[in-house]
PDB file of N, CA and C in Angstrom:
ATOM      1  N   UNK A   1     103.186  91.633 105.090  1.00  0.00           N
ATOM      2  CA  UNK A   1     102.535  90.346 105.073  1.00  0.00           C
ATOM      3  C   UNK A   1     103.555  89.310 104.615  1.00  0.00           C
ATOM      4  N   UNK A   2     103.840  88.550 105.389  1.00  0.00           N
ATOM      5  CA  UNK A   2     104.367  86.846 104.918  1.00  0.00           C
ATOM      6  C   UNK A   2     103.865  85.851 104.921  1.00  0.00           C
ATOM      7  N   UNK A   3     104.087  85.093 103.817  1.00  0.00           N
ATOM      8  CA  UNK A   3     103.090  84.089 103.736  1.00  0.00           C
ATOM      9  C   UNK A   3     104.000  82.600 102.819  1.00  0.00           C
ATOM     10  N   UNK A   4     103.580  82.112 102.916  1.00  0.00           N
ATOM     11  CA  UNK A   4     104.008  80.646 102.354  1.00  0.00           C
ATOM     12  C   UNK A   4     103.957  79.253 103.056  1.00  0.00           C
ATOM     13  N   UNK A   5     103.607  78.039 102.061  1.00  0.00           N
ATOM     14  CA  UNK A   5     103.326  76.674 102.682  1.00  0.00           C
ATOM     15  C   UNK A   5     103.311  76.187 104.038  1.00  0.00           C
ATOM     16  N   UNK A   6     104.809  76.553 104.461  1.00  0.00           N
ATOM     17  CA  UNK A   6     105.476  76.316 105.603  1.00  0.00           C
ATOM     18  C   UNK A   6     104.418  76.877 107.050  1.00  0.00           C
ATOM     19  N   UNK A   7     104.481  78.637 106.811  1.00  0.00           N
ATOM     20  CA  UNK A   7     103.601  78.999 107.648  1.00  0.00           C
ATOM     21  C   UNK A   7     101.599  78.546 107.503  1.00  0.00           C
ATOM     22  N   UNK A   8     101.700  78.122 106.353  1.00  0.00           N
ATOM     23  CA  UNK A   8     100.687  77.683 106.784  1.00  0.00           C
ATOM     24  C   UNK A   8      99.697  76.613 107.017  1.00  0.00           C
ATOM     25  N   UNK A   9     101.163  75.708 107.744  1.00  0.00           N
ATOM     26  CA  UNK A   9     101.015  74.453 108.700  1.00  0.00           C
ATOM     27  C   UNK A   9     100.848  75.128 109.939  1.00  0.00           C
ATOM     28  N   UNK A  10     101.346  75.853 110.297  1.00  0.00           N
ATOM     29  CA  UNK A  10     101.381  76.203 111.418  1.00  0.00           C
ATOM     30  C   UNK A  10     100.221  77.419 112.357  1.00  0.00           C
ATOM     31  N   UNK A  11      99.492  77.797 111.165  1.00  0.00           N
ATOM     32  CA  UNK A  11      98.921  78.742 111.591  1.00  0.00           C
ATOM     33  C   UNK A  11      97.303  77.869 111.643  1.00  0.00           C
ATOM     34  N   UNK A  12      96.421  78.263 112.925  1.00  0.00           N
ATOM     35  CA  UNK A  12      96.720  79.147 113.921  1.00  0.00           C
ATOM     36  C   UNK A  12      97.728  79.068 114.954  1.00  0.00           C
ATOM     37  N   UNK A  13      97.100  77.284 115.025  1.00  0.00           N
ATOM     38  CA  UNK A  13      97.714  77.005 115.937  1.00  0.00           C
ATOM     39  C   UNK A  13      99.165  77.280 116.678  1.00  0.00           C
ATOM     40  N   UNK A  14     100.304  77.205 115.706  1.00  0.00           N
ATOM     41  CA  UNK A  14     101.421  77.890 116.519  1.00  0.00           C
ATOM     42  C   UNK A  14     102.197  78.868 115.351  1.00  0.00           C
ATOM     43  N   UNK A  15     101.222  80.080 115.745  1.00  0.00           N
ATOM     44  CA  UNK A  15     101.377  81.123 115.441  1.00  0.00           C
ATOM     45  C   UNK A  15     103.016  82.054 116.461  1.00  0.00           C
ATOM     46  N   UNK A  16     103.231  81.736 117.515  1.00  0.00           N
ATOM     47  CA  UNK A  16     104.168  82.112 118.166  1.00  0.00           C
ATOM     48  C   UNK A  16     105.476  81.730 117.755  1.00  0.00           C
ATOM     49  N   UNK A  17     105.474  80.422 117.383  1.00  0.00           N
ATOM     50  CA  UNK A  17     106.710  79.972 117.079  1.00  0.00           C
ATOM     51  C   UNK A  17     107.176  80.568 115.466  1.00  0.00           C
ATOM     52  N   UNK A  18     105.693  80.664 114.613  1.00  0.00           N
ATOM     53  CA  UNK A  18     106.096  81.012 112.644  1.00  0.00           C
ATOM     54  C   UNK A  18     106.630  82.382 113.564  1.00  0.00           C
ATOM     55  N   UNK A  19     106.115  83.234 114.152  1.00  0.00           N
ATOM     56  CA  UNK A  19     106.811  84.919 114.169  1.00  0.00           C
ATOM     57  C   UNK A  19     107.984  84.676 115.381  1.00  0.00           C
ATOM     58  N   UNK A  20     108.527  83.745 115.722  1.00  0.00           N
ATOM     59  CA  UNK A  20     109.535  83.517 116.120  1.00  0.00           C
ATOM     60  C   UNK A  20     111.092  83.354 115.270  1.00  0.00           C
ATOM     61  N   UNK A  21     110.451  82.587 114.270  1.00  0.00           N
ATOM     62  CA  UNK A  21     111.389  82.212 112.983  1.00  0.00           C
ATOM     63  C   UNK A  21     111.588  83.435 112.209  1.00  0.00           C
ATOM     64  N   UNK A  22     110.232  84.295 111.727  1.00  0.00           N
ATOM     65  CA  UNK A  22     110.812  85.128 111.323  1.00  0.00           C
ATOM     66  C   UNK A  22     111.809  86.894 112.001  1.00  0.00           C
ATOM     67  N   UNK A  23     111.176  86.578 113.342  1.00  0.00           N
ATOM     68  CA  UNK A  23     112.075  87.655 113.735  1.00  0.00           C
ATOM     69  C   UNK A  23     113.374  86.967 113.861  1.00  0.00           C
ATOM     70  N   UNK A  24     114.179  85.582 114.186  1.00  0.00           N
ATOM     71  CA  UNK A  24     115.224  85.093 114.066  1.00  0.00           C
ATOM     72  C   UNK A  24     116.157  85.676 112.635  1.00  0.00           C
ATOM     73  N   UNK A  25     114.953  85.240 111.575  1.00  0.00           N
ATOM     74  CA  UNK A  25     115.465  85.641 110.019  1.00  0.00           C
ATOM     75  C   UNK A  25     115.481  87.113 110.254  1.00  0.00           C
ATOM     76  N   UNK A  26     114.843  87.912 110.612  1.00  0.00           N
ATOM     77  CA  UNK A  26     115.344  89.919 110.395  1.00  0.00           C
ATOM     78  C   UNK A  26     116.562  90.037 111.164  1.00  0.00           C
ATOM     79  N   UNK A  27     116.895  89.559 112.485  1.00  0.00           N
ATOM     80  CA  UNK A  27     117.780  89.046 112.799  1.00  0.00           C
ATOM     81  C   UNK A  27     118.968  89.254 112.096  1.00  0.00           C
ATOM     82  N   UNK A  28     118.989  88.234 111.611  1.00  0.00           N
ATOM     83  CA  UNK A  28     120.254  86.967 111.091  1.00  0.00           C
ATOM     84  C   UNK A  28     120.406  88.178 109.634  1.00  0.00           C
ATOM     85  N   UNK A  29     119.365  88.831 109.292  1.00  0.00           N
ATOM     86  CA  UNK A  29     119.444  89.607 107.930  1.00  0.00           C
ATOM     87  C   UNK A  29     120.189  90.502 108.290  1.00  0.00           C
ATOM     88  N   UNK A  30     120.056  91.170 109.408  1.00  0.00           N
ATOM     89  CA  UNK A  30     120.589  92.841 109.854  1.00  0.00           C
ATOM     90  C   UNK A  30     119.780  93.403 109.274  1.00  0.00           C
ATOM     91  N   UNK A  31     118.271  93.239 108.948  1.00  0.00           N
ATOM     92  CA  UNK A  31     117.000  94.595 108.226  1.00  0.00           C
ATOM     93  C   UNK A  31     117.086  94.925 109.923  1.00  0.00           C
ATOM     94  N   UNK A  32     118.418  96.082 109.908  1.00  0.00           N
ATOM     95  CA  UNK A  32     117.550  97.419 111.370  1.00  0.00           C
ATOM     96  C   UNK A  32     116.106  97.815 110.809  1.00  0.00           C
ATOM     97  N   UNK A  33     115.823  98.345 109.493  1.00  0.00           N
ATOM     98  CA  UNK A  33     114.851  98.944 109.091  1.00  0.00           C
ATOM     99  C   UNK A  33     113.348  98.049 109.756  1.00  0.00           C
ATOM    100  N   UNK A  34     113.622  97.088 109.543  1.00  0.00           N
ATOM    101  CA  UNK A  34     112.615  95.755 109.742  1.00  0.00           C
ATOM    102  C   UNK A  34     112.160  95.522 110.808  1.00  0.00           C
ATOM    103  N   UNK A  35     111.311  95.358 111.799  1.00  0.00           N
ATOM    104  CA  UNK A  35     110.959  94.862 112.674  1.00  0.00           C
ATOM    105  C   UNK A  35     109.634  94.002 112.645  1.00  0.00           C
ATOM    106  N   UNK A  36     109.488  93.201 113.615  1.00  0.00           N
ATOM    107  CA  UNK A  36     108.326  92.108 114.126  1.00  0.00           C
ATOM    108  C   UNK A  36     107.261  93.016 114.058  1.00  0.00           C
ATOM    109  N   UNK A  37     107.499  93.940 114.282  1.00  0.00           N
ATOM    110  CA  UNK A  37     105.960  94.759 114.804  1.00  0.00           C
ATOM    111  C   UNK A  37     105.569  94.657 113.360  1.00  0.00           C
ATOM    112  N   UNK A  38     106.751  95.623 112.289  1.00  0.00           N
ATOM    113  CA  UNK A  38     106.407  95.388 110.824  1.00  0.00           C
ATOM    114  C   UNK A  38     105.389  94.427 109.618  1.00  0.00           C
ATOM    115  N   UNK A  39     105.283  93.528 110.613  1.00  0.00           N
ATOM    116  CA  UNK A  39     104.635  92.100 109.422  1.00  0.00           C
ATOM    117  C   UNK A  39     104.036  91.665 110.609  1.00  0.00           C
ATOM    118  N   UNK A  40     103.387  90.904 109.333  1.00  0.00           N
ATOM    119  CA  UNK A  40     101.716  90.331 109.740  1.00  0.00           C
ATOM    120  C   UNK A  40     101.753  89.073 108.851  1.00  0.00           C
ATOM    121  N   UNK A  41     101.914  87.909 109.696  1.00  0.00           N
ATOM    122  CA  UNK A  41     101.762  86.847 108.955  1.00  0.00           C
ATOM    123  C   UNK A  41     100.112  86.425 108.623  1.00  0.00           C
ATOM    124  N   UNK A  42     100.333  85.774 107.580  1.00  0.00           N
ATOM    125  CA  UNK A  42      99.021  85.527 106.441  1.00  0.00           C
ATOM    126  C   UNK A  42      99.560  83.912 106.101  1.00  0.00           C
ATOM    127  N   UNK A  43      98.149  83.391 105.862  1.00  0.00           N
ATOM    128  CA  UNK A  43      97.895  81.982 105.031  1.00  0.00           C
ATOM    129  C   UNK A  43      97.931  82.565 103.539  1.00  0.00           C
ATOM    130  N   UNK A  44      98.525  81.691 102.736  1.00  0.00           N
ATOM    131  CA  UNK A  44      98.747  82.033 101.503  1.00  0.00           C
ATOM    132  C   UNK A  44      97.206  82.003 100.571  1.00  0.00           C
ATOM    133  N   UNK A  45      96.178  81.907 101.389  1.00  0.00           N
ATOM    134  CA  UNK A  45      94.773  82.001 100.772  1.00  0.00           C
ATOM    135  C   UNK A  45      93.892  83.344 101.817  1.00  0.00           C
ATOM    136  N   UNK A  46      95.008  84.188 101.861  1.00  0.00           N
ATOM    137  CA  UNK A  46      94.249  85.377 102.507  1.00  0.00           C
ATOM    138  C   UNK A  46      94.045  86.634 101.396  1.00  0.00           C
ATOM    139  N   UNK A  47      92.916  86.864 101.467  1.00  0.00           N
ATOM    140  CA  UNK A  47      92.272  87.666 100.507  1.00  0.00           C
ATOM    141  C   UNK A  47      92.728  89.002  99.886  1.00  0.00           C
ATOM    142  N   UNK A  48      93.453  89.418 100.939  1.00  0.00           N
ATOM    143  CA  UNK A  48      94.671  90.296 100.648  1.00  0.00           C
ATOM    144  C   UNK A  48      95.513  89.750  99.921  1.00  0.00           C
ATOM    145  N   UNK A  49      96.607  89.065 100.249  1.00  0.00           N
ATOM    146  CA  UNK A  49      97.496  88.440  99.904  1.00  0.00           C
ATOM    147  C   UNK A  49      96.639  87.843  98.050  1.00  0.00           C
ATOM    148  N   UNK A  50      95.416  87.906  98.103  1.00  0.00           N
ATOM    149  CA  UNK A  50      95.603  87.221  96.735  1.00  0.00           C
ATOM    150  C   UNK A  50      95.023  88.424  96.096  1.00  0.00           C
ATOM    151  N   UNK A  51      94.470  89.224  96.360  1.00  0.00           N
ATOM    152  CA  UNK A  51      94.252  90.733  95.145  1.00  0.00           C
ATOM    153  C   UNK A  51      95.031  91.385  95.436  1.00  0.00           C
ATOM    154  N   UNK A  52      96.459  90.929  95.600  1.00  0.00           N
ATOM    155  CA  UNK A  52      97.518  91.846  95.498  1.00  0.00           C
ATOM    156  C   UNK A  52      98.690  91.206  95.003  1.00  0.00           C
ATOM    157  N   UNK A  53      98.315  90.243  94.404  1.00  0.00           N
ATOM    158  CA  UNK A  53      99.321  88.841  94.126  1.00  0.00           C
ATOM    159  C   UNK A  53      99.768  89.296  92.593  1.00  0.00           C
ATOM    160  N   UNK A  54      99.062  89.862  91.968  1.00  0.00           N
ATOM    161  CA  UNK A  54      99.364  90.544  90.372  1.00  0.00           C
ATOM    162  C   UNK A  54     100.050  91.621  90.743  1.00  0.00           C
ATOM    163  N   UNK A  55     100.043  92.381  91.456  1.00  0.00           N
ATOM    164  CA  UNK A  55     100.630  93.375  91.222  1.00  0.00           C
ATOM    165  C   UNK A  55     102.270  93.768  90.796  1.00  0.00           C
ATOM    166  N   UNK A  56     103.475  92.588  91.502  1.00  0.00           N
ATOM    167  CA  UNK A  56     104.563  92.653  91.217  1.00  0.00           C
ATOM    168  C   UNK A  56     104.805  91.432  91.177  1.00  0.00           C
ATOM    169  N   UNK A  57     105.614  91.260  89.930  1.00  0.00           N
ATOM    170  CA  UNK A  57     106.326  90.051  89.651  1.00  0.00           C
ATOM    171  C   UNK A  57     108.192  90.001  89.782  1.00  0.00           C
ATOM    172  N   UNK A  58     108.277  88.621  90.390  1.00  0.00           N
ATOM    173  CA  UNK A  58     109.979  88.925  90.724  1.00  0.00           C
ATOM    174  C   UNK A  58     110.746  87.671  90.152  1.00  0.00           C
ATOM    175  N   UNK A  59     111.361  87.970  89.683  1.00  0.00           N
ATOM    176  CA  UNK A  59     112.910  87.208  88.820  1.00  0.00           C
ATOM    177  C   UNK A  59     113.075  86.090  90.364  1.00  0.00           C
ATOM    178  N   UNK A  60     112.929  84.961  90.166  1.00  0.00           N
ATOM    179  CA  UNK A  60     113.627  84.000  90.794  1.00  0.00           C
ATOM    180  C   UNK A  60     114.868  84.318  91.480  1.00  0.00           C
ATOM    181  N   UNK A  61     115.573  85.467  91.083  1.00  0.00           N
ATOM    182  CA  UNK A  61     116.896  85.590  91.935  1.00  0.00           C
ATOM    183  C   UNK A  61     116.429  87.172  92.549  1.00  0.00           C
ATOM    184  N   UNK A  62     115.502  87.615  92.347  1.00  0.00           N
ATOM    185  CA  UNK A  62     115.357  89.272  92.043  1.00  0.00           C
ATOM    186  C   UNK A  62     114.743  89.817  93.926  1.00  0.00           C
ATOM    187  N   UNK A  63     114.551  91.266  93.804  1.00  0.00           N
ATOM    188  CA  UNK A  63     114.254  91.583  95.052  1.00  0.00           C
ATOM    189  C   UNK A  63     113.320  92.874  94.435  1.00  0.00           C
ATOM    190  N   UNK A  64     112.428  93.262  94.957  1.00  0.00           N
ATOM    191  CA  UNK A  64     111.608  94.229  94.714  1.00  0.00           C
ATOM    192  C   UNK A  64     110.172  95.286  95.969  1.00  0.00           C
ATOM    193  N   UNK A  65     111.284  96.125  95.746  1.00  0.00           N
ATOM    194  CA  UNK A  65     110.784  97.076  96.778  1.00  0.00           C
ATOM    195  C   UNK A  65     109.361  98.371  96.305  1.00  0.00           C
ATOM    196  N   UNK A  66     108.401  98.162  97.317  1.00  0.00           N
ATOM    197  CA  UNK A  66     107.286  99.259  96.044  1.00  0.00           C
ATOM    198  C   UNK A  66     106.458  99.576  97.255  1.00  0.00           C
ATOM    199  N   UNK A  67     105.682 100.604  97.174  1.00  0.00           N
ATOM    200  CA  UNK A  67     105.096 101.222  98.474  1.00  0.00           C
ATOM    201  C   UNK A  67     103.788 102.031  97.750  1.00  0.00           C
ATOM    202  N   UNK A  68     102.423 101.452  98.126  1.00  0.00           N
ATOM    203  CA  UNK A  68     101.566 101.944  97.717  1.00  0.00           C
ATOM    204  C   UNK A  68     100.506 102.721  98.722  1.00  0.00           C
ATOM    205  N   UNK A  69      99.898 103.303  97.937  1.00  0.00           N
ATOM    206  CA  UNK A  69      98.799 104.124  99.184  1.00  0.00           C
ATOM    207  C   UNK A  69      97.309 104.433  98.733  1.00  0.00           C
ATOM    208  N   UNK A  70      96.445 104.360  99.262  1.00  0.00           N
ATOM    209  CA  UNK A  70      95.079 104.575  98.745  1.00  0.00           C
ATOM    210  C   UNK A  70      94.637 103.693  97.242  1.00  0.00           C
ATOM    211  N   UNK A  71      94.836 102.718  97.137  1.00  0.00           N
ATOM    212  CA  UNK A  71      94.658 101.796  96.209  1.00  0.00           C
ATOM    213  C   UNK A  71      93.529 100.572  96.377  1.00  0.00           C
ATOM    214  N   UNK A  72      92.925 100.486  95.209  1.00  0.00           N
ATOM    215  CA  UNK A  72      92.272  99.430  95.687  1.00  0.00           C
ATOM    216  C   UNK A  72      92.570  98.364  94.457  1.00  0.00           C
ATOM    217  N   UNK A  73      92.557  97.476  94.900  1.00  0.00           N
ATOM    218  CA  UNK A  73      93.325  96.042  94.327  1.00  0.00           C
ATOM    219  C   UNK A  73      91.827  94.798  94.328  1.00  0.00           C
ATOM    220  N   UNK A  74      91.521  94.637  93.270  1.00  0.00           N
ATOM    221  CA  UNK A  74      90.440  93.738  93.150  1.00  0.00           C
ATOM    222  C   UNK A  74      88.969  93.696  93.971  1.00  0.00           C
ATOM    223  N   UNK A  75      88.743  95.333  94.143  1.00  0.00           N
ATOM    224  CA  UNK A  75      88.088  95.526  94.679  1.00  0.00           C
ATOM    225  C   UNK A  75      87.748  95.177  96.636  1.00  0.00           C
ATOM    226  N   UNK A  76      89.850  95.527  96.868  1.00  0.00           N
ATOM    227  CA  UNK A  76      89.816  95.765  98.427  1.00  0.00           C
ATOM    228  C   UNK A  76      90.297  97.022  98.475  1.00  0.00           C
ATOM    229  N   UNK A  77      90.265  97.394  99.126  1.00  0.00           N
ATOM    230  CA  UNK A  77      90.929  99.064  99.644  1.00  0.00           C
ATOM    231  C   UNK A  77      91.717  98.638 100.249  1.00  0.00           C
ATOM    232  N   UNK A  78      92.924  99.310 100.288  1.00  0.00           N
ATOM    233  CA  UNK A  78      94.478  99.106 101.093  1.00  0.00           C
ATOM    234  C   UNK A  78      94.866 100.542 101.188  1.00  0.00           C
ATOM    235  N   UNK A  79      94.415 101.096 102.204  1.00  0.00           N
ATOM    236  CA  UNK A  79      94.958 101.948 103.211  1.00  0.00           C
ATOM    237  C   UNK A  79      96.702 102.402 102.335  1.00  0.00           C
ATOM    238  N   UNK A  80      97.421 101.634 102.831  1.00  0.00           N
ATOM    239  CA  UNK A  80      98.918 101.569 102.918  1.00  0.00           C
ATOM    240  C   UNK A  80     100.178 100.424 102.745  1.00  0.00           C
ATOM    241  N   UNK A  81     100.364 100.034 101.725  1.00  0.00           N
ATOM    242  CA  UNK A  81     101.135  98.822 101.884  1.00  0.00           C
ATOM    243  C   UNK A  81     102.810  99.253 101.625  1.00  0.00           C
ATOM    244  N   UNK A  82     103.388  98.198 102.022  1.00  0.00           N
ATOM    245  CA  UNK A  82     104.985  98.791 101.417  1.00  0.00           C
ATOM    246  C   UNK A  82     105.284  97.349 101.568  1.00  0.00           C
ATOM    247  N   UNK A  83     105.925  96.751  99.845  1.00  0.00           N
ATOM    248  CA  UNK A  83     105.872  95.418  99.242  1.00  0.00           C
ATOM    249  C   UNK A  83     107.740  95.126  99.228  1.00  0.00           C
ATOM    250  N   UNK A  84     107.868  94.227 100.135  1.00  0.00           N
ATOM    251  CA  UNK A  84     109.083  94.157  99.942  1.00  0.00           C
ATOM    252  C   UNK A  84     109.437  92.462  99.688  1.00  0.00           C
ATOM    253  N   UNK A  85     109.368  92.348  98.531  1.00  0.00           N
ATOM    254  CA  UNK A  85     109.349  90.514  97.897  1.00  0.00           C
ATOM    255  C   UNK A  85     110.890  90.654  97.643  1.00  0.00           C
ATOM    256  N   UNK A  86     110.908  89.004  97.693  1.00  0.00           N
ATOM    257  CA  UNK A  86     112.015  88.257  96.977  1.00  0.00           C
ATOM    258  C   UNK A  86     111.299  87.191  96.889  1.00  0.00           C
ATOM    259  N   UNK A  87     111.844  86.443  95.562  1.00  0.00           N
ATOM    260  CA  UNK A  87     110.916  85.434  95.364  1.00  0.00           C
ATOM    261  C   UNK A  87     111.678  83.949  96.267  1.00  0.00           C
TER     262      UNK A  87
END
C-alpha cells in the first residue's frame, strides 16, 4: 500500500498516471524485488492504511522492513501484509 497527499489529489480520477510515477520510482530504485503488480495505491484515509498506522514507527532518515500474517489490527483482519516504509 502507498499512500500520501500527493496521491491523493489524484485519486480516482487519475489513478493511471499516480501508478505510473510509482512504477517510474521502482524503476529509477532498481527494487528487481518490487513490482507494480506489488502495491496498491490507497488515500491516506483508507481504513487499512489507518489500523495499521501504529504498528511501525520510522526515524525520519530510517527504513523498515516487517512482514505480518494472520493479524488483526484494530479490529480488521489482514490476511498478509509485508511493510516496507521509509518515512
Amino acid at each position: 500500500m502507498i499512500a500520501g497527499p500527493w496521491f491523493d489529489q489524484l485519486l480516482p480520477k487519475d489513478e493511471g498516471l499516480a501508478y505510473q510515477k510509482i512504477a517510474k520510482a521502482i524503476t529509477a530504485a532498481d527494487l528487481d524485488s518490487l513490482t507494480i503488480a506489488d502495491v496498491k495505491l490507497v488515500r491516506t484515509d483508507d481504513v487499512v492504511l489507518a489500523a495499521t498506522r501504529f504498528v511501525l514507527k520510522t526515524r525520519a532518515d530510517g527504513v523498515v522492513r516487517a512482514h505480518f500474517r494472520d493479524n488483526t489490527f484494530n479490529g480488521i483482519y489482514v490476511k498478509e501484509m509485508l511493510v516496507l516504509r521509509a518515512a
